[in-house]
Protein backbone atom coordinates (compact mmCIF):
# COMPACT_ATOMS: atom_id res chain seq x y z
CA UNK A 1 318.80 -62.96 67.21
CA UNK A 2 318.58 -65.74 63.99
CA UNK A 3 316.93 -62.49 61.62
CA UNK A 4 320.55 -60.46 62.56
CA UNK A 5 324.50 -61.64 61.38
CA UNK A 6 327.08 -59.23 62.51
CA UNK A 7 330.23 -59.04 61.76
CA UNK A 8 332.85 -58.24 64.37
CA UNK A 9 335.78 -56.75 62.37
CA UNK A 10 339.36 -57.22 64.19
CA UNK A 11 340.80 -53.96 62.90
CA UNK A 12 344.59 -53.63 63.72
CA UNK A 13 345.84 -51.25 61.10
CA UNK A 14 348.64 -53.51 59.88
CA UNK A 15 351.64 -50.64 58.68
CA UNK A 16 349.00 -48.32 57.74
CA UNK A 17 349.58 -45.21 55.84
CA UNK A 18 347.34 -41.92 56.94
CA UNK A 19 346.92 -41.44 53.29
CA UNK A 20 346.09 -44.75 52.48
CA UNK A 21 342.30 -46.12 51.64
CA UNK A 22 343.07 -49.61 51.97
CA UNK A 23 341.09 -52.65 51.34
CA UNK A 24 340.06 -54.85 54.15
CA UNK A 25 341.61 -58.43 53.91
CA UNK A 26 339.91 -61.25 55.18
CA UNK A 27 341.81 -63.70 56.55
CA UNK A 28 340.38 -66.01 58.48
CA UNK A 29 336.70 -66.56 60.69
CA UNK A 30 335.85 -68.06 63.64
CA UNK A 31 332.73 -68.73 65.50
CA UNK A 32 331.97 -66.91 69.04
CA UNK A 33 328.76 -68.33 70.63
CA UNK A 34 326.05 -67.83 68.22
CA UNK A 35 327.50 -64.82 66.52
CA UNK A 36 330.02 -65.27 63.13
CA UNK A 37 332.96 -63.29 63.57
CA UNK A 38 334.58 -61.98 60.62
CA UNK A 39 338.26 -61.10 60.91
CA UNK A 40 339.81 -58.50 59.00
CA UNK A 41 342.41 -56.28 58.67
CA UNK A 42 343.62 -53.17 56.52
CA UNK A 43 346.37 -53.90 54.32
CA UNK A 44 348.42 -50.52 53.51
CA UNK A 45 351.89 -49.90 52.93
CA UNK A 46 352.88 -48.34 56.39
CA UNK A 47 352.08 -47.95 60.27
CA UNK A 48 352.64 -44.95 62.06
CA UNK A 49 352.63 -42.04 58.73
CA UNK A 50 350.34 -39.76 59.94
CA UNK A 51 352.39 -36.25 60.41
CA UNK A 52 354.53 -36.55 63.74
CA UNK A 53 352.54 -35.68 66.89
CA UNK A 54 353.09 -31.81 66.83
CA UNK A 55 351.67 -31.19 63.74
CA UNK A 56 348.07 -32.73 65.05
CA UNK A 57 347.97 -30.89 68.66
CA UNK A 58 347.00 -26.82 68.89
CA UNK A 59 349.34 -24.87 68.12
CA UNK A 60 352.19 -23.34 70.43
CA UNK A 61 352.57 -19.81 69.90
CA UNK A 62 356.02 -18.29 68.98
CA UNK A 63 357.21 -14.77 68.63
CA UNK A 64 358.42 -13.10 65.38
CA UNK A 65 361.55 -12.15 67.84
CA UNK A 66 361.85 -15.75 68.98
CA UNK A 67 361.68 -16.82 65.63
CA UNK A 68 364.53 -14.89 64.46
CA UNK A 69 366.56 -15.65 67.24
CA UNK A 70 365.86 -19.43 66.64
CA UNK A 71 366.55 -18.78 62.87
CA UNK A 72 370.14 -17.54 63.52
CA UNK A 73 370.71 -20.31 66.26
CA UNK A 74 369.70 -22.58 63.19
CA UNK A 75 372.24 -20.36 60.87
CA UNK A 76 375.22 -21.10 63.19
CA UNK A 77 374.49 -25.12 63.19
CA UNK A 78 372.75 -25.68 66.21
CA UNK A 79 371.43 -28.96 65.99
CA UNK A 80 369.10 -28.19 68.55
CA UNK A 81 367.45 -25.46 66.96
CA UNK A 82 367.32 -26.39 63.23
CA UNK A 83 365.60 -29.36 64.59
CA UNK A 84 363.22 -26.79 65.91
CA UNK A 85 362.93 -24.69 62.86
CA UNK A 86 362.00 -27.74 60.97
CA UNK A 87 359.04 -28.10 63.45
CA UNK A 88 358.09 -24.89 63.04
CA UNK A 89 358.10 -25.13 59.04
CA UNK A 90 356.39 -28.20 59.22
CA UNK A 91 353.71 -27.68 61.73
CA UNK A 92 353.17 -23.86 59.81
CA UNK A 93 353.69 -21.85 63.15
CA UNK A 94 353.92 -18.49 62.53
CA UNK A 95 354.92 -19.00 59.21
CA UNK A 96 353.19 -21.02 56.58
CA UNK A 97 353.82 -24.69 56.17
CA UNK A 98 356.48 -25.51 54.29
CA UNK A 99 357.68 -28.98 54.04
CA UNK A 100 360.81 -28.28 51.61
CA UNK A 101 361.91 -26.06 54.68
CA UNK A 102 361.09 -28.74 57.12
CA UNK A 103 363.49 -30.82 55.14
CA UNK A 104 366.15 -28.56 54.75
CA UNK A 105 366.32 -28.20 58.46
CA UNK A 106 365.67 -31.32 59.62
CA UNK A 107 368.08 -32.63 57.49
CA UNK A 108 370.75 -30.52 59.29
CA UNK A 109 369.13 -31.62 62.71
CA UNK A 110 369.51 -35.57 61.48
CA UNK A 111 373.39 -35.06 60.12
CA UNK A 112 374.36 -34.14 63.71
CA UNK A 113 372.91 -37.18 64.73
CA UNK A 114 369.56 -36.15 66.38
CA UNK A 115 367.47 -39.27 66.43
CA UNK A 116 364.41 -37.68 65.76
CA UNK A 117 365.36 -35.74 63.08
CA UNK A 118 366.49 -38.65 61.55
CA UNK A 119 363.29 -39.96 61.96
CA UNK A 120 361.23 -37.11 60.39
CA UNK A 121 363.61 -36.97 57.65
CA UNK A 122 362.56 -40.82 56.88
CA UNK A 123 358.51 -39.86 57.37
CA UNK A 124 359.51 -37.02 54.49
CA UNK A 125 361.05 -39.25 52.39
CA UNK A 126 359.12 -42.32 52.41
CA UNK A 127 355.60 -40.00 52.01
CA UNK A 128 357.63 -37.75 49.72
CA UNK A 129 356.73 -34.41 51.48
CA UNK A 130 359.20 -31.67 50.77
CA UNK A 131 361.72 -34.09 49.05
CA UNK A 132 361.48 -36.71 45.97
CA UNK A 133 360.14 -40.18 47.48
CA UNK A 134 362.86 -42.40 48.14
CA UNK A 135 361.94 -45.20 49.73
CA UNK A 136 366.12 -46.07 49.99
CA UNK A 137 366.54 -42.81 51.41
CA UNK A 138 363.59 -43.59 54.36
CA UNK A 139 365.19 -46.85 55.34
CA UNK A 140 368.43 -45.15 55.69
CA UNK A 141 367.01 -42.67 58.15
CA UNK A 142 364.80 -44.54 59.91
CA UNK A 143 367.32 -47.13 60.59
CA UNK A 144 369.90 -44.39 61.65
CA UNK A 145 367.19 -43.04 64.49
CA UNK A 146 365.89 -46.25 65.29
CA UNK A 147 369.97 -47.66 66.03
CA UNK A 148 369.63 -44.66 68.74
CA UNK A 149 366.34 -46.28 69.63
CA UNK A 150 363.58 -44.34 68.85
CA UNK A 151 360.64 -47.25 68.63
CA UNK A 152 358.62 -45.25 65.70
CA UNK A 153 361.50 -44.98 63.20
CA UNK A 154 362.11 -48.72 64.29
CA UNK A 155 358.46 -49.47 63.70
CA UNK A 156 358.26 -47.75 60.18
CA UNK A 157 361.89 -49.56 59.19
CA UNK A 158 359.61 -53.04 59.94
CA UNK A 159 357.05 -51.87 57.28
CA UNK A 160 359.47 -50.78 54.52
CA UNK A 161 361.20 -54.33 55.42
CA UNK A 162 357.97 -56.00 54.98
CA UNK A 163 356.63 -54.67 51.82
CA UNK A 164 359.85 -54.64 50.46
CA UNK A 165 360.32 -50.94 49.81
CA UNK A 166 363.90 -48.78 50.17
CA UNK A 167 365.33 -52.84 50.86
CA UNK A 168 364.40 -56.34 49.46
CA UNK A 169 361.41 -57.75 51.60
CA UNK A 170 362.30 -59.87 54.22
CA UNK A 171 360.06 -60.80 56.89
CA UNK A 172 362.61 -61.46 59.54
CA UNK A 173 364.06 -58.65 59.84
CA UNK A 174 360.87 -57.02 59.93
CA UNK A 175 359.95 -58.75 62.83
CA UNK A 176 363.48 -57.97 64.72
CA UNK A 177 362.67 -54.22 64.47
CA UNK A 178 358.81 -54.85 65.00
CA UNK A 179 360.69 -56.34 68.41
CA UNK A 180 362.51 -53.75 68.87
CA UNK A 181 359.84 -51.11 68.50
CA UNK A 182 357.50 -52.73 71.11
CA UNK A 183 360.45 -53.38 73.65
CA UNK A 184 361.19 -49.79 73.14
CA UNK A 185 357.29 -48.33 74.04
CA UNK A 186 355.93 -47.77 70.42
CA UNK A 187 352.42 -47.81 70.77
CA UNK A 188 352.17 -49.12 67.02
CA UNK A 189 354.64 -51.19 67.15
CA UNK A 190 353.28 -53.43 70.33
CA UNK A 191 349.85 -53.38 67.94
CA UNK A 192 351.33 -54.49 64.80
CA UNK A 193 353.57 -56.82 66.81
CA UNK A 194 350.60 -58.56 68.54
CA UNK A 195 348.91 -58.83 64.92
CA UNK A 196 352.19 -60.79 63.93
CA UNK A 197 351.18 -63.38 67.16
CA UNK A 198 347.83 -63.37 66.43
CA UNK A 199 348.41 -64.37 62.64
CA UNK A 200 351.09 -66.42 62.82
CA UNK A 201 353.14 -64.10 60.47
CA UNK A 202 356.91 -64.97 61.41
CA UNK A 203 356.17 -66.46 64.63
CA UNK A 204 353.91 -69.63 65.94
CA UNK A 205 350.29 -67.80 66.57
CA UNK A 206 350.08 -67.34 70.02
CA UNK A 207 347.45 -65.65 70.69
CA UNK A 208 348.47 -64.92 74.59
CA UNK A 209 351.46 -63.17 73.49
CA UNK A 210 348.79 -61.44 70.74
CA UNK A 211 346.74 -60.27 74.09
CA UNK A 212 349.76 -59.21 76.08
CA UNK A 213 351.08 -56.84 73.22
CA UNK A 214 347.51 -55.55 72.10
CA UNK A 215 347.18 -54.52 76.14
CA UNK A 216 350.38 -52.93 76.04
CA UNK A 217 349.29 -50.70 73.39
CA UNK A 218 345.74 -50.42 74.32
CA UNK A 219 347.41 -48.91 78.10
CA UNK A 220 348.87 -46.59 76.20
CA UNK A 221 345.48 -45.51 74.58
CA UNK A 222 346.13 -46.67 70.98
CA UNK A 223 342.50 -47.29 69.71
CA UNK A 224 343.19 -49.77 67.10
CA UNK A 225 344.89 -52.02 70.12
CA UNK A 226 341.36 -51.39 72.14
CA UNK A 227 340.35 -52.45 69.55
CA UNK A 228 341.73 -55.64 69.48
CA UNK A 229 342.38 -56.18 72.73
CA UNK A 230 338.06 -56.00 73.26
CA UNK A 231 337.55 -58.52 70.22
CA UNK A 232 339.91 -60.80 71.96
CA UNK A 233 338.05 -60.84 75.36
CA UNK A 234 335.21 -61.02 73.16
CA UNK A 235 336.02 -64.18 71.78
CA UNK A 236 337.93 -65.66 74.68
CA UNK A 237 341.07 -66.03 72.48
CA UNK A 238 344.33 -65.40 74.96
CA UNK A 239 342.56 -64.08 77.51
CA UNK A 240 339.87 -65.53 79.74
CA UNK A 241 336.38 -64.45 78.01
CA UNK A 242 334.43 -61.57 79.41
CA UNK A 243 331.67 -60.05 77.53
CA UNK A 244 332.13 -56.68 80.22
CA UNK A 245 335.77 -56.45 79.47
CA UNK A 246 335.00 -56.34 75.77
CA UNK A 247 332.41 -53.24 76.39
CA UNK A 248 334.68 -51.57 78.09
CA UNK A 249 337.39 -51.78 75.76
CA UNK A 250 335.77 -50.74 72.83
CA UNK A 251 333.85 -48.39 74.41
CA UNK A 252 337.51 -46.95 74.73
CA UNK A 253 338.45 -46.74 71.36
CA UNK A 254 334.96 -45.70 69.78
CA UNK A 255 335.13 -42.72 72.13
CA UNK A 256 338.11 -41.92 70.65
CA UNK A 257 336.63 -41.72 67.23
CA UNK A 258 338.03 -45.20 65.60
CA UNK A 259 335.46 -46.25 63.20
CA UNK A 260 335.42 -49.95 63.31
CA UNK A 261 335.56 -49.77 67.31
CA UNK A 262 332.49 -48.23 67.03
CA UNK A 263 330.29 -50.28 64.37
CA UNK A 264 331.86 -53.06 66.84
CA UNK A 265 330.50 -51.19 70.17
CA UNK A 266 326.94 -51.37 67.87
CA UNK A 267 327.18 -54.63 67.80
CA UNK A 268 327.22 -55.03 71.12
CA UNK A 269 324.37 -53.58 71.75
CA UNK A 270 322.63 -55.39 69.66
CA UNK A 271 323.48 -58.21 71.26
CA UNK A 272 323.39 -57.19 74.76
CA UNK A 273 326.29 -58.49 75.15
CA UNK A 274 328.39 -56.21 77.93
CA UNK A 275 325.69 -54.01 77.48
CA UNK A 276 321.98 -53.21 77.99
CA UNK A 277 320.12 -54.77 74.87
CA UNK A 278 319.50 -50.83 73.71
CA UNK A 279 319.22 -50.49 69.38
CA UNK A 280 318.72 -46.55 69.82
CA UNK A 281 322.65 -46.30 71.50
CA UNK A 282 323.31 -48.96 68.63
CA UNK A 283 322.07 -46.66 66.01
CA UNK A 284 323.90 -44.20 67.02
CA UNK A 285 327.20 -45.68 67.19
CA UNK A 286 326.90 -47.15 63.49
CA UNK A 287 325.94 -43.96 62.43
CA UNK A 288 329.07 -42.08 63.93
CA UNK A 289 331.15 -45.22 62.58
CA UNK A 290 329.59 -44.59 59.13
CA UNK A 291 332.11 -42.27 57.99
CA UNK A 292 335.31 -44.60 58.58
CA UNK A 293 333.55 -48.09 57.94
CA UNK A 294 331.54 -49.56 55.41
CA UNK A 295 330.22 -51.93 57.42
CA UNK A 296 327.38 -49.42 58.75
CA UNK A 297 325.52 -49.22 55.43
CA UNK A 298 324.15 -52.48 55.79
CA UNK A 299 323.76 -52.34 59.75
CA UNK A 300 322.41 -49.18 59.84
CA UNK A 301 319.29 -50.54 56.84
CA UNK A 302 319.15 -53.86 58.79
CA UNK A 303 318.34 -52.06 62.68
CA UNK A 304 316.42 -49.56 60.76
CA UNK A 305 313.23 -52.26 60.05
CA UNK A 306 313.76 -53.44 64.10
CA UNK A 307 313.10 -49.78 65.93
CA UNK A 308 310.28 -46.92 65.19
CA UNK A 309 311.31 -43.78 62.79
CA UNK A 310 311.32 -41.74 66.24
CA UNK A 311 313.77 -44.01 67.67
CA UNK A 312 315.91 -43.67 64.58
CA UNK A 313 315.83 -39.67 65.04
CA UNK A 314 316.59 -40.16 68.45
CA UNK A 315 319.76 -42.31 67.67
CA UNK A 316 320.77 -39.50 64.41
CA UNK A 317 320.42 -36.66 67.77
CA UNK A 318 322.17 -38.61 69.87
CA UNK A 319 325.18 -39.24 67.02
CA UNK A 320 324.67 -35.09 66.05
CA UNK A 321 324.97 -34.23 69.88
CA UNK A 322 328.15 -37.12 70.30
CA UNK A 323 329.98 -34.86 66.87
CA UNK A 324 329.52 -31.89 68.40
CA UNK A 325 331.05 -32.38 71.96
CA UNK A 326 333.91 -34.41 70.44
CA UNK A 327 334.73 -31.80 67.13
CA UNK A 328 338.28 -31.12 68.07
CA UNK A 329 338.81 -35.00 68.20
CA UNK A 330 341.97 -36.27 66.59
CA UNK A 331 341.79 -39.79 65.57
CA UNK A 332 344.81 -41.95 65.99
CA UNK A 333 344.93 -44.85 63.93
């Protein structure tokens, strides 16, 4: 298709910050058959900062009597249960959210040594949420939780370490704990570590060791390492190529709701390539992908001249109908 460029974008969310609108950096191209890939990824300052896990999943119900009891568990230093009051305080259940009372009680949790405690206390402090930012005071905590190994604090330590923030920047020993948090299971961590392969940063590019990381992560169902792992099959970089693997992998992550995986799955469709030649299921994708990637502006006016204004409804229906079974969709990036 000469009239048509597209532009695959490798998206692995490189330390990124939930909070963060970063830029994408290009950093390199390559050329896959007879389409130009454009690599890119989002610089931002960390990985893994969304709010921990509980905060994003429904809510657990709790009793005003099993709050009190908790509270007075808390009162008398049980590490166990101020941990659990912190929770409570910072995921607002029953009561309403409160991150200075999150910190107050995680910070008990963490000073008896609960790992992750310690690590919630260095998410509070490096966003700033219910304590002055301190970026000093993050790398303290996160290191503390991730020398107990817990792989997210370990991951997170690897970002401060790399930007230089709470420490002086120093590559290498972001990479150690970048190690450490994929040995250890971090979903993150395997995805930022098999960015480090595929970029060279700190290690020779190998983009094998790139594939067997991004799979790691992508098993785990991070989307960003679906991502990653498809464009790699795509391009026959690390692995051997396979235009079906690639579908199926970003089909993966789009239907989780990652933007770039799904102007990517567009793509594909465009091309036919894993797929059924089909621009109405293209349309549709870069229209659900508009939101998170400003790729789609252009795709979207670009497809629009190649299919019929009904086929264009059908693929804004089709996008409508996709929203509306998948509203209580959390993204993970």
């Amino acid at each position: 298709m000469k009239f048509l460029v597209l532009w695959f974008v490798f998206a692995v969310l490189l330390f990124q910050s939930r909070n963060a609108t970063p830029a994408e950096i290009k950093f390199g191209s390559v050329r896959a058959t007879n389409v130009h890939m454009g690599l890119g990824v989002p610089e931002a300052r960390s990985q893994r900062m969304q709010d921990p896990v509980d905060v994003q999943k429904p809510k657990t119900e709790i009793s005003p009597t099993e709050l009190s009891d908790l509270r007075q568990r808390a009162e008398d230093g049980d590490g166990k249960a101020q941990f659990l009051l912190g929770r409570i305080y910072m995921a607002g259940l029953v009561v309403s959210q409160d991150y200075q009372q999150a910190a107050k009680w995680y910070e008990r949790a963490a000073k008896k040594g609960l790992a992750e405690a310690q690590f919630r206390m260095g998410f509070l402090y490096e966003q700033g949420k219910g304590v002055p930012r301190d970026y000093t005071r993050a790398v303290e905590y996160y290191r503390a939780a991730a020398d107990q190994g817990h792989g997210t604090a370990a991951n997170n330590l690897a970002s401060l370490y790399l930007h230089g923030l709470g420490a002086p920047k120093n590559i290498g020993t972001a990479l150690k704990w970048l190690q450490f948090s994929a040995e250890h299971g971090d979903a993150v961590g395997q995805c930022n570590l098999g960015t480090f392969y595929f970029d060279g940063k700190a290690v020779p590019k190998d983009y094998k060791e790139a594939a067997r990381w991004f799979r790691a992560a992508a098993e785990q169902g991070f989307p960003a390492a679906e991502n990653n792992l498809a464009f790699l099959y795509f391009t026959g970089e690390g692995v051997v190529q396979d235009y079906g693997e690639a579908f199926e992998w970003m089909s993966r992550a789009a239907e989780q709701g990652y933007a770039r995986a799904q102007i990517n799955l567009g793509d594909l469709y465009i091309e036919g390539k894993g797929a059924p030649l089909d621009y109405v299921t293209a349309y549709m994708w870069y229209s659900l992908g508009s939101a998170g990637d400003r790729r789609a502006t252009t795709k979207i006016k670009n497809l629009s001249h190649l299919i019929t204004p009904k086929q264009r409804v059908e693929g804004e229906n089709r996008a409508s109908a996709w929203l509306s079974s998948h509203r209580n969709l959390v993204v993970n990036e």
